[in-house]
PDB file of N, CA and C in Angstrom:
ATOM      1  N   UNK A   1       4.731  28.348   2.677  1.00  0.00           N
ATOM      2  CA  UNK A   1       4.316  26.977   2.412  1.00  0.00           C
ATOM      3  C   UNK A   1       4.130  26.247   3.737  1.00  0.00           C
ATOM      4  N   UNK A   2       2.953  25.516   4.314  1.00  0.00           N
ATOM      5  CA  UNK A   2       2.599  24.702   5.232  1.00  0.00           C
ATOM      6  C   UNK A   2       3.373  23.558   5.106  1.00  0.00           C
ATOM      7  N   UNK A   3       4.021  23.361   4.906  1.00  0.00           N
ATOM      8  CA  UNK A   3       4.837  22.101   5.224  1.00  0.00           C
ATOM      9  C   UNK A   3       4.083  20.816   5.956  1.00  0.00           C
ATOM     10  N   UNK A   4       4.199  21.022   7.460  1.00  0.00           N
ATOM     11  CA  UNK A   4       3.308  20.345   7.922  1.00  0.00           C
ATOM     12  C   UNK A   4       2.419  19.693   7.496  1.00  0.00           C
ATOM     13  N   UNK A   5       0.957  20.249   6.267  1.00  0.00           N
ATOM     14  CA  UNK A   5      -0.257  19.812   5.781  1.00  0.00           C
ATOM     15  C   UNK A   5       0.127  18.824   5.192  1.00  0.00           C
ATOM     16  N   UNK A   6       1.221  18.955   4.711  1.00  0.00           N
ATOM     17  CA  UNK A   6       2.020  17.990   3.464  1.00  0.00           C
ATOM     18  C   UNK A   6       2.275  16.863   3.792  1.00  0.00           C
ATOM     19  N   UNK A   7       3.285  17.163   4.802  1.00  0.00           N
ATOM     20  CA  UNK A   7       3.309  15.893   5.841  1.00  0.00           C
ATOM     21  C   UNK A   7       2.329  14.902   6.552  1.00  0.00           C
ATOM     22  N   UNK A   8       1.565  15.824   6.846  1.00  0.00           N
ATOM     23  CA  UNK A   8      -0.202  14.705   7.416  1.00  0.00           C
ATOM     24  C   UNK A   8      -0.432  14.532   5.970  1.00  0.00           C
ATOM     25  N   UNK A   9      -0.621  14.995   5.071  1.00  0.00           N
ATOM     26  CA  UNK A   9      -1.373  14.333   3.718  1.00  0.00           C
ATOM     27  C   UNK A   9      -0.872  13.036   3.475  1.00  0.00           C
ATOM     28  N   UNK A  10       0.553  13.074   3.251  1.00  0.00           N
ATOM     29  CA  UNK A  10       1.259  12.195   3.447  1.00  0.00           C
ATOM     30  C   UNK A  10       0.969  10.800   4.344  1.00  0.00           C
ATOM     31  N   UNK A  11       1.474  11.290   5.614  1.00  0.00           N
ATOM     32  CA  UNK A  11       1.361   9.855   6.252  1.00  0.00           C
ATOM     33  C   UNK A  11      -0.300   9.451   6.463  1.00  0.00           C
ATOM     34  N   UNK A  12      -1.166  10.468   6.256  1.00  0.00           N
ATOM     35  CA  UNK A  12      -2.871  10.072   5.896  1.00  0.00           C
ATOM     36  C   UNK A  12      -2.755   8.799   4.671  1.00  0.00           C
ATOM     37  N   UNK A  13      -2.490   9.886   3.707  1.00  0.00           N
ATOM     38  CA  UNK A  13      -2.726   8.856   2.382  1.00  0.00           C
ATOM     39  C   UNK A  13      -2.211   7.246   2.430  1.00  0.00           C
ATOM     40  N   UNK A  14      -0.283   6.979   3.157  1.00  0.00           N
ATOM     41  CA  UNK A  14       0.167   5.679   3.319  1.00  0.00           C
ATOM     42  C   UNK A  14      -0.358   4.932   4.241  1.00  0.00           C
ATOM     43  N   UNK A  15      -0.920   5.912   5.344  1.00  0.00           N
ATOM     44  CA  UNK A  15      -1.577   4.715   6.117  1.00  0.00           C
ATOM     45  C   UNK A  15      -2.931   4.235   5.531  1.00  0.00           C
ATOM     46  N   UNK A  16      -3.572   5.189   4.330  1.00  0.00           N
ATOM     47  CA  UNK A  16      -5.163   4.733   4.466  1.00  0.00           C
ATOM     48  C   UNK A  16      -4.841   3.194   2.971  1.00  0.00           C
ATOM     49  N   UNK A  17      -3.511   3.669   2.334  1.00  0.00           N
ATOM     50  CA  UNK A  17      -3.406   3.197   1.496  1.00  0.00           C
ATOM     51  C   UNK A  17      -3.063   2.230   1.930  1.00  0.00           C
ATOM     52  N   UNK A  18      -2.265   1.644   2.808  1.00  0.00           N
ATOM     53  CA  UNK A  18      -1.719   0.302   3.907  1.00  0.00           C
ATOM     54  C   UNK A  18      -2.797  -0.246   4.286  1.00  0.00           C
ATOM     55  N   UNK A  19      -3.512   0.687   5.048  1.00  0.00           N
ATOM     56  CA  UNK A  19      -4.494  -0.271   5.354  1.00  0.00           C
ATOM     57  C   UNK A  19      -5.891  -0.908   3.900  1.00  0.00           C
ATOM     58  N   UNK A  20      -5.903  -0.169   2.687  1.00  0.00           N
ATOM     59  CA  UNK A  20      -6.863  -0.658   1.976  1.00  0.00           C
ATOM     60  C   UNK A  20      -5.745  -1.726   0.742  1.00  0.00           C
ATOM     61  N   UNK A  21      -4.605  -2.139   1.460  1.00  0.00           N
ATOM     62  CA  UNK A  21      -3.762  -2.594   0.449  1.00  0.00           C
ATOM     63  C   UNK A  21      -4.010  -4.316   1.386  1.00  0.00           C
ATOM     64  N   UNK A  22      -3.708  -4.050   2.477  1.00  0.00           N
ATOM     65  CA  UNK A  22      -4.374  -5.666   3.545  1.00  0.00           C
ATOM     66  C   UNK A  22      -5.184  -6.033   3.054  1.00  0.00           C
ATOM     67  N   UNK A  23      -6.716  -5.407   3.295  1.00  0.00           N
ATOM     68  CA  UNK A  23      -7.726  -5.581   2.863  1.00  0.00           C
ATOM     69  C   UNK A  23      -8.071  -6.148   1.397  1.00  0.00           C
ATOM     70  N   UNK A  24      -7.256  -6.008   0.671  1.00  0.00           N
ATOM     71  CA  UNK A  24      -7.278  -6.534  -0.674  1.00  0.00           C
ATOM     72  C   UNK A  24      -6.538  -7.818  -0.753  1.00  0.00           C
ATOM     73  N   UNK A  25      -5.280  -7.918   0.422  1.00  0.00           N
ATOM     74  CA  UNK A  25      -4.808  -8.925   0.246  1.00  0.00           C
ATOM     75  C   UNK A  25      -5.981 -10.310   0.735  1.00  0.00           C
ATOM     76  N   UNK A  26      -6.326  -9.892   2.482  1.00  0.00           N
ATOM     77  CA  UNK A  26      -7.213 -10.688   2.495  1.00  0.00           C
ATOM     78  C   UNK A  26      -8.554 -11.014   1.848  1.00  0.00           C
ATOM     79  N   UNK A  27      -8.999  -9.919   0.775  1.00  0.00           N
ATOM     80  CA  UNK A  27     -10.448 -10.156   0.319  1.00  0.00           C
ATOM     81  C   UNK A  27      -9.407 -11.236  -1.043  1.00  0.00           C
ATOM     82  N   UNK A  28      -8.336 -11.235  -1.870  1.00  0.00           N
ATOM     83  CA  UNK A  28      -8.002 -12.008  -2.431  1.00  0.00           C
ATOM     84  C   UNK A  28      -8.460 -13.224  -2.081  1.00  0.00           C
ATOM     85  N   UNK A  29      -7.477 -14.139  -0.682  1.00  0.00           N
ATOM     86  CA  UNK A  29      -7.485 -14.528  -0.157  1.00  0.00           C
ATOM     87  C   UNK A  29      -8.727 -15.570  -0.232  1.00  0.00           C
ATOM     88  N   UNK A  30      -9.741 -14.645   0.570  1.00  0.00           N
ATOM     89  CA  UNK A  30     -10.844 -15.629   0.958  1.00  0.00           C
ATOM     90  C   UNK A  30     -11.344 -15.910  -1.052  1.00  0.00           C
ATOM     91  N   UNK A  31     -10.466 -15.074  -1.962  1.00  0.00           N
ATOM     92  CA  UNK A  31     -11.609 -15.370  -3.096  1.00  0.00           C
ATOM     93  C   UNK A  31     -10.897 -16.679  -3.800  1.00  0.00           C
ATOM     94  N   UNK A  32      -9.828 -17.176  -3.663  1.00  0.00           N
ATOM     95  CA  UNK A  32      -9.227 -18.037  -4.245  1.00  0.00           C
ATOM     96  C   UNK A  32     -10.030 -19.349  -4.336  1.00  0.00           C
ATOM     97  N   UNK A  33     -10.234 -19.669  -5.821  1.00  0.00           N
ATOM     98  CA  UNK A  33     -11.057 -20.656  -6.010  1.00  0.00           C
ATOM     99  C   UNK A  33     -12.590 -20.598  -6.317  1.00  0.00           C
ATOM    100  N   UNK A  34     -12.729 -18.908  -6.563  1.00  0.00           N
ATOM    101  CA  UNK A  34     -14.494 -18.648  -6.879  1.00  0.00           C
ATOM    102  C   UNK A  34     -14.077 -17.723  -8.035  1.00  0.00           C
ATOM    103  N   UNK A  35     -15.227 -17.578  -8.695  1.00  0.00           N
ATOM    104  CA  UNK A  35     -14.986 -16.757  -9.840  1.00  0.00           C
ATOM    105  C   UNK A  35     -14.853 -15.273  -9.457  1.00  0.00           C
ATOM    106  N   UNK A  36     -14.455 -14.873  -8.293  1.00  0.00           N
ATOM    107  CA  UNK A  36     -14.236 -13.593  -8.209  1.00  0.00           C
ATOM    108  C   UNK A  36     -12.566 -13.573  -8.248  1.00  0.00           C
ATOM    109  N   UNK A  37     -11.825 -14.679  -8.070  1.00  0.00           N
ATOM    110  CA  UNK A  37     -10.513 -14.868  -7.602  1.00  0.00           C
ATOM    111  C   UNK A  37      -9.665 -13.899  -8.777  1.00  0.00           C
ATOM    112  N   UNK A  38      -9.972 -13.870  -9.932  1.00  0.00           N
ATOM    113  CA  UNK A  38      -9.087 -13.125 -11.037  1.00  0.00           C
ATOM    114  C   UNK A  38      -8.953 -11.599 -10.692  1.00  0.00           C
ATOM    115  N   UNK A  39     -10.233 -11.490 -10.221  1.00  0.00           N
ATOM    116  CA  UNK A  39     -10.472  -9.766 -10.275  1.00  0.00           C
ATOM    117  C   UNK A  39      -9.920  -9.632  -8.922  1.00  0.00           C
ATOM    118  N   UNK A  40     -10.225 -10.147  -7.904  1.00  0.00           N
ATOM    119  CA  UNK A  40      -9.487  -9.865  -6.750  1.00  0.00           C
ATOM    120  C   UNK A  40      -8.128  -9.823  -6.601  1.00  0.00           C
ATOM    121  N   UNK A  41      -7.633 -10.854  -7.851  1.00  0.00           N
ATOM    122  CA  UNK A  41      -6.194 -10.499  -7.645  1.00  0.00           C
ATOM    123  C   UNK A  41      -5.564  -9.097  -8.641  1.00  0.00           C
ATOM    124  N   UNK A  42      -5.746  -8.897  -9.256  1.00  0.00           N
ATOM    125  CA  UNK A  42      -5.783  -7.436 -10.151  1.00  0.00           C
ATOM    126  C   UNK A  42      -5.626  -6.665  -9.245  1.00  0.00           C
ATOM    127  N   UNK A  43      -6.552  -7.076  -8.513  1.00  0.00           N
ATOM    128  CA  UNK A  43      -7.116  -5.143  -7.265  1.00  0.00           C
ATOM    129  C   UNK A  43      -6.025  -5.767  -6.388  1.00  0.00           C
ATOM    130  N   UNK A  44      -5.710  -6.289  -5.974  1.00  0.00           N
ATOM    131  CA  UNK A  44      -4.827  -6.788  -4.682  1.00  0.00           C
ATOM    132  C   UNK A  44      -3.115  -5.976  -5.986  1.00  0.00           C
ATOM    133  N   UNK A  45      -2.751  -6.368  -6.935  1.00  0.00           N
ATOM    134  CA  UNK A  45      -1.080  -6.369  -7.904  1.00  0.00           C
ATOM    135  C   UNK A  45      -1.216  -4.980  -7.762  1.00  0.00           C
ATOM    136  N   UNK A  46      -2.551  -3.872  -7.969  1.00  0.00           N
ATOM    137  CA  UNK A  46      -2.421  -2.801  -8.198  1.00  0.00           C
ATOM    138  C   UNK A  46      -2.340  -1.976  -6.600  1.00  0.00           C
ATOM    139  N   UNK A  47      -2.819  -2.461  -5.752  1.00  0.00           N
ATOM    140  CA  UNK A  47      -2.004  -1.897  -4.452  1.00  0.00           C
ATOM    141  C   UNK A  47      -0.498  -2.296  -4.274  1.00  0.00           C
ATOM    142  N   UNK A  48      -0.209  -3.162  -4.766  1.00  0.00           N
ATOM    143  CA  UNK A  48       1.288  -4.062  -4.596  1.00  0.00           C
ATOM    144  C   UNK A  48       2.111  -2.558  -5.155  1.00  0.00           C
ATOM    145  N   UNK A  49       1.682  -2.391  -6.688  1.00  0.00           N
ATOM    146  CA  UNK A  49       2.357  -1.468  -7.530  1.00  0.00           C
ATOM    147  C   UNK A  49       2.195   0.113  -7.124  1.00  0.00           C
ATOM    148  N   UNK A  50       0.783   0.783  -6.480  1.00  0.00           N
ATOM    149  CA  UNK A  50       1.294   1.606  -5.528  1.00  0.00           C
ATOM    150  C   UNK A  50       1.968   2.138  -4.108  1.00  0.00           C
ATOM    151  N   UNK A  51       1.599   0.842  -3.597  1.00  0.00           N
ATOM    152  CA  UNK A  51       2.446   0.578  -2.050  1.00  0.00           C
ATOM    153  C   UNK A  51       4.026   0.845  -2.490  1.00  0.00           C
ATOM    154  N   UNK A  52       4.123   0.160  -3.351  1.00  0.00           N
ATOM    155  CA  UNK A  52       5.909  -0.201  -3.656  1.00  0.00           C
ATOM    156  C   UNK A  52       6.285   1.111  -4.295  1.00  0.00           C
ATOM    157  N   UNK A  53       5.314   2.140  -5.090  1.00  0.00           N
ATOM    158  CA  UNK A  53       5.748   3.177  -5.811  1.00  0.00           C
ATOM    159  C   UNK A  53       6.292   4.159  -4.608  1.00  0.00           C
ATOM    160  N   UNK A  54       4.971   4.526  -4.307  1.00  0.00           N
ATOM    161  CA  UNK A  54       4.906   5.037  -3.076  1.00  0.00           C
ATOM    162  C   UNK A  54       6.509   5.248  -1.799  1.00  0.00           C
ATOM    163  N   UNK A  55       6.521   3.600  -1.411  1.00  0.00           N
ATOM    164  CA  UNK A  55       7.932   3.688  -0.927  1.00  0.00           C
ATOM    165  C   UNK A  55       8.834   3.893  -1.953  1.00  0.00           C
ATOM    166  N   UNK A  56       9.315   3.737  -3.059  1.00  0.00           N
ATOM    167  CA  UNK A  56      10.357   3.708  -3.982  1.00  0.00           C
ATOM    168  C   UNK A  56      10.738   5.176  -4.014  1.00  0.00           C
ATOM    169  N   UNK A  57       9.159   6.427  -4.430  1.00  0.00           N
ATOM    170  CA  UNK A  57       9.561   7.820  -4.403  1.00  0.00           C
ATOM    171  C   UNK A  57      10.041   8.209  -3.227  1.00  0.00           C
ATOM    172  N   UNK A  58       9.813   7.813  -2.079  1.00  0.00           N
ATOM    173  CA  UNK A  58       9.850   7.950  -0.472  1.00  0.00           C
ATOM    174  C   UNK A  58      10.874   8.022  -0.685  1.00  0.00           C
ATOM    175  N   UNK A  59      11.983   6.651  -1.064  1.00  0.00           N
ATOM    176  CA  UNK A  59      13.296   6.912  -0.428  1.00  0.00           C
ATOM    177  C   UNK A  59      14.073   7.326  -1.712  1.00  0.00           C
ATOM    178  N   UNK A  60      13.638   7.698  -2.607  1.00  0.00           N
ATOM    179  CA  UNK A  60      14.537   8.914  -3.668  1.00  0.00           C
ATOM    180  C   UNK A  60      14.427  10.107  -3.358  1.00  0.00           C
ATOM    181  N   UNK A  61      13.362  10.504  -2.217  1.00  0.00           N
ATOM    182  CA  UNK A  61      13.722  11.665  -1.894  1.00  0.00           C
ATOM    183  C   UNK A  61      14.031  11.690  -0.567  1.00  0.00           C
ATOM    184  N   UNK A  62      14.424  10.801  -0.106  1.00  0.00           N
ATOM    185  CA  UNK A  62      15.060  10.599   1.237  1.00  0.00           C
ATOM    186  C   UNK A  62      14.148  10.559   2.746  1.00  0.00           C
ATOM    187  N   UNK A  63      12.824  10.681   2.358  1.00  0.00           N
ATOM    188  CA  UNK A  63      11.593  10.460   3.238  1.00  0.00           C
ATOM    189  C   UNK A  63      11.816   9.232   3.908  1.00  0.00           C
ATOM    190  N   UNK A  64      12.109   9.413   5.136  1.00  0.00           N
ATOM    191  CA  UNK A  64      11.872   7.861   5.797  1.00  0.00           C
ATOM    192  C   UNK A  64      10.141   7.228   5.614  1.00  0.00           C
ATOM    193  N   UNK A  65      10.240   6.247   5.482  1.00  0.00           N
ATOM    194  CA  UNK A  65       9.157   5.083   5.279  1.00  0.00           C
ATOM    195  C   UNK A  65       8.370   5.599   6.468  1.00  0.00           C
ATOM    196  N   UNK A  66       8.739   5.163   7.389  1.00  0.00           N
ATOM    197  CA  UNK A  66       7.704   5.808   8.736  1.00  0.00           C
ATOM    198  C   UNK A  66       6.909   7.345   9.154  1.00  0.00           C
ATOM    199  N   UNK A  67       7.832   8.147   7.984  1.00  0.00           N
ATOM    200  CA  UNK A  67       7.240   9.269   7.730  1.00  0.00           C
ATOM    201  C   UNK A  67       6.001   9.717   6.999  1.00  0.00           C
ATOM    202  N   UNK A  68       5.526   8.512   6.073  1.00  0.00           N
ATOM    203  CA  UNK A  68       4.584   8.251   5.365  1.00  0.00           C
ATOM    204  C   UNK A  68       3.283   7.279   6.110  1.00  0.00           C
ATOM    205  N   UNK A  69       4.094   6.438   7.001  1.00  0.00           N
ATOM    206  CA  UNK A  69       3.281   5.489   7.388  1.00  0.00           C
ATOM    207  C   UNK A  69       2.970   4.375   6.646  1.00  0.00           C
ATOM    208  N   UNK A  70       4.581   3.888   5.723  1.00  0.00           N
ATOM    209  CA  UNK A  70       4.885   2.664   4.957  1.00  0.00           C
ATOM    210  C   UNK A  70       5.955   1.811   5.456  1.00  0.00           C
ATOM    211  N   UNK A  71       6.244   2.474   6.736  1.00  0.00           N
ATOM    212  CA  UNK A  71       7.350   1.285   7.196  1.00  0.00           C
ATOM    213  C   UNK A  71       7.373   0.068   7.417  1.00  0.00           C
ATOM    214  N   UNK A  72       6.087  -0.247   7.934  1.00  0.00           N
ATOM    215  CA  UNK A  72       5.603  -2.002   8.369  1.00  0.00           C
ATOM    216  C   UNK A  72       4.807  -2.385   7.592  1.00  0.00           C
ATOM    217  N   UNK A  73       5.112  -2.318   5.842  1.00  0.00           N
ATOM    218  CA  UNK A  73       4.785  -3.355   4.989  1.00  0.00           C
ATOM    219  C   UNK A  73       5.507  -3.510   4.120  1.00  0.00           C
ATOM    220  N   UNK A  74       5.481  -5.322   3.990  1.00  0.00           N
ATOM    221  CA  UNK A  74       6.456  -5.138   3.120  1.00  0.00           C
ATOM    222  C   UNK A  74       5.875  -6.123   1.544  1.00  0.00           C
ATOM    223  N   UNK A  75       6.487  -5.959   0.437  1.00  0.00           N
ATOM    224  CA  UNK A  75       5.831  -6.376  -0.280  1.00  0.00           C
ATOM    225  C   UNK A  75       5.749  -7.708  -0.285  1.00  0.00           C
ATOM    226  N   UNK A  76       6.514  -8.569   0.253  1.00  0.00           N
ATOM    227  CA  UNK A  76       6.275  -9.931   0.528  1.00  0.00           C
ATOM    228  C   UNK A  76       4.755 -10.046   1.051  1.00  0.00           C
ATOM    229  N   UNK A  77       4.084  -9.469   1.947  1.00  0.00           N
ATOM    230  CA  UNK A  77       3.243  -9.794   2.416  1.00  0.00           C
ATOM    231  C   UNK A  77       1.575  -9.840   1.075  1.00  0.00           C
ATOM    232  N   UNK A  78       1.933  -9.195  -0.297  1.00  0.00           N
ATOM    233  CA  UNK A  78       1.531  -9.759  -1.184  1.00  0.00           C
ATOM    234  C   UNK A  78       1.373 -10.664  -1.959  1.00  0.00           C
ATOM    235  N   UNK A  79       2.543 -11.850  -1.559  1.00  0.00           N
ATOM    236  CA  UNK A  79       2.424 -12.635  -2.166  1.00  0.00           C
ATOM    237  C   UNK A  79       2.522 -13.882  -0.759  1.00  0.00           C
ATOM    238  N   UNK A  80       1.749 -13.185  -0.373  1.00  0.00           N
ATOM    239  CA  UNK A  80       1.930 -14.710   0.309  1.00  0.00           C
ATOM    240  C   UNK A  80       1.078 -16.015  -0.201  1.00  0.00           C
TER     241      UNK A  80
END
């Protein structure tokens, strides 16, 4: 078993997922107050709910956060 591959899949997927989880926060953001604002926030709760899954399985199996490339977000930064 490659181990390793696992590991880059890994911190690939949290970082690409970190970074397209911002991006939703700020496309929210600029939508507040236009009729796109409902749907933007949907797409923004449903990164919230895999970001947070994501870390939650992380540390039930004892994966540090930074091993994934979920350490420097936190879910506050969804609701801001």
């Amino acid at each position: 078993m490659d181990s390793e591959k696992y590991k880059n899949y890994l911190c690939d997927l949290g970082t690409i997922t970190k970074e397209y989880a911002r991006e939703a926060i700020s496309e929210h953001m600029a939508a507040r107050g236009t009729d796109e604002e409902y749907y933007k926030t949907g797409y923004k709760i449903g990164f919230h709910r895999f970001v947070t899954l994501m870390q939650q399985q992380a540390e039930a199996f004892d994966i540090p956060l930074k091993d994934i490339g979920l350490d420097d977000i936190d879910e506050n930064e969804f609701f801001k």
